[in-house]
Protein backbone atom coordinates (compact mmCIF):
# COMPACT_ATOMS: atom_id res chain seq x y z
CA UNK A 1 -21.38 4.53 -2.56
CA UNK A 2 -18.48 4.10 -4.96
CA UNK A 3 -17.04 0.96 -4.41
CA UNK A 4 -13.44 0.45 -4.19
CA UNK A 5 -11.12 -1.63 -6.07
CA UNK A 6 -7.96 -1.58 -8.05
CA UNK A 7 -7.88 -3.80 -11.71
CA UNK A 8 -10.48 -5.83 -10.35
CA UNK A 9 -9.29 -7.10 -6.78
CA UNK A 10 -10.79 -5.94 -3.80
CA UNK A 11 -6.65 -5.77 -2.14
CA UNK A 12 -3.19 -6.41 -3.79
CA UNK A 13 -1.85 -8.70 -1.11
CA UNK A 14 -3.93 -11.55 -0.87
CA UNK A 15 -1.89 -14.12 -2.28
CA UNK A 16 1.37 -12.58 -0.63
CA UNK A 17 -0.28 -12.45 2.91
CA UNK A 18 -1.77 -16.07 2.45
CA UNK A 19 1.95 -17.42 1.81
CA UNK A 20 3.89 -15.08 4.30
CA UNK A 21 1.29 -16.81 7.01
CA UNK A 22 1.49 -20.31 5.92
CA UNK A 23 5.38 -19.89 5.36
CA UNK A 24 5.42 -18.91 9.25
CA UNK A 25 3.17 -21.77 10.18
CA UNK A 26 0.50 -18.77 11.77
CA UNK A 27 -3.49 -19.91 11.30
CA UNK A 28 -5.69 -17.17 10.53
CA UNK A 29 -6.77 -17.37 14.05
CA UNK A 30 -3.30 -16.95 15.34
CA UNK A 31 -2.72 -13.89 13.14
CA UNK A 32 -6.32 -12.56 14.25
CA UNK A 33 -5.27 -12.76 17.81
CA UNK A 34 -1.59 -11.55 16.95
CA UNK A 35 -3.49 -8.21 15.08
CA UNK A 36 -5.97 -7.90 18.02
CA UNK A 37 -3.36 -7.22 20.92
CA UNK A 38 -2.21 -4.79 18.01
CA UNK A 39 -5.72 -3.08 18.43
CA UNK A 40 -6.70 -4.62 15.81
CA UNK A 41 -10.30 -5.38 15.48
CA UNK A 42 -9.84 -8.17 12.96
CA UNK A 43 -11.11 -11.71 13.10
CA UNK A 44 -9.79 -15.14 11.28
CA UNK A 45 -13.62 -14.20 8.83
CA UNK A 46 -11.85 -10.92 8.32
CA UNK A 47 -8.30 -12.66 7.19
CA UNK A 48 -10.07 -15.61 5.01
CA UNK A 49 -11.79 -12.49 3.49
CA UNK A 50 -8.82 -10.64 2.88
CA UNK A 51 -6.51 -13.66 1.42
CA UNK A 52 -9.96 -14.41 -0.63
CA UNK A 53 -9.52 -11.05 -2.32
CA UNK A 54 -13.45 -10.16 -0.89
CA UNK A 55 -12.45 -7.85 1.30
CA UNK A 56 -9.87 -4.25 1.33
CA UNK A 57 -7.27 -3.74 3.44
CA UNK A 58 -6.21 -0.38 5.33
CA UNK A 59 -3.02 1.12 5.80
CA UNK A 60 -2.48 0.17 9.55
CA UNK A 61 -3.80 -3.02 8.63
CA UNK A 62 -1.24 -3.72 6.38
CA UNK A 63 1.88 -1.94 8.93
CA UNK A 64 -0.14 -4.40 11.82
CA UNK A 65 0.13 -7.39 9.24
CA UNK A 66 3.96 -6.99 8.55
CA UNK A 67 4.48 -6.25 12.21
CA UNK A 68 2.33 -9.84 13.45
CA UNK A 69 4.05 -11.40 10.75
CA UNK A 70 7.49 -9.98 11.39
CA UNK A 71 8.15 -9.62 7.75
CA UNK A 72 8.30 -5.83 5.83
CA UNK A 73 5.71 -4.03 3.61
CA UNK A 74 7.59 -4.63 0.83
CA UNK A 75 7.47 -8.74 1.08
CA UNK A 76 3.78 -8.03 1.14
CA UNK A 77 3.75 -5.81 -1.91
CA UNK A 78 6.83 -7.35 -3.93
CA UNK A 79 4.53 -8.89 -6.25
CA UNK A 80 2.49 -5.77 -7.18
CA UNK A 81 5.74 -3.86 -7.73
CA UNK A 82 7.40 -6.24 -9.80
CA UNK A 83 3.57 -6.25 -11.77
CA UNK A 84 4.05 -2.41 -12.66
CA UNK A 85 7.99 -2.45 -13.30
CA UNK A 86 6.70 -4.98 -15.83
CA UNK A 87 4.13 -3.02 -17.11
């Protein structure tokens, strides 16, 4: 099984997703409940995980993310843009 990763990190938005939560004042459980009436199957492991950098994220993860968090892809990927504009 190949496993997937991209320089290293398991997702690209850990950091961002950490601070867009805590800048809302949302707990990891919050945002698991806010994803799960999303359809989300995700719990606050799942989101330590993720903001850890030990676990991937999916694409409807990240659109259910920005839409729990009220915030836009691009807040969540800013960093990783500005990385490769850099580059």
């Amino acid at each position: 099984m190949q496993k997937l990763s991209y320089q290293g990190t398991k997702n690209i938005i850990a950091m961002p997703l950490r601070l867009m939560r805590v800048r809302k004042r949302v707990t990891q459980q919050e945002l698991a409940a806010r994803m799960q009436v999303l359809g989300v199957n995700i719990d606050q492991q799942a989101i330590s995980n993720i903001e850890n950098n030990r676990r991937i994220v999916t694409d409807y993860e990240l659109a259910c993310f920005c839409k729990a968090l009220r915030c836009t892809e691009r807040d969540l990927l800013q960093e990783f843009f500005d990385k490769l504009r850099d580059e």
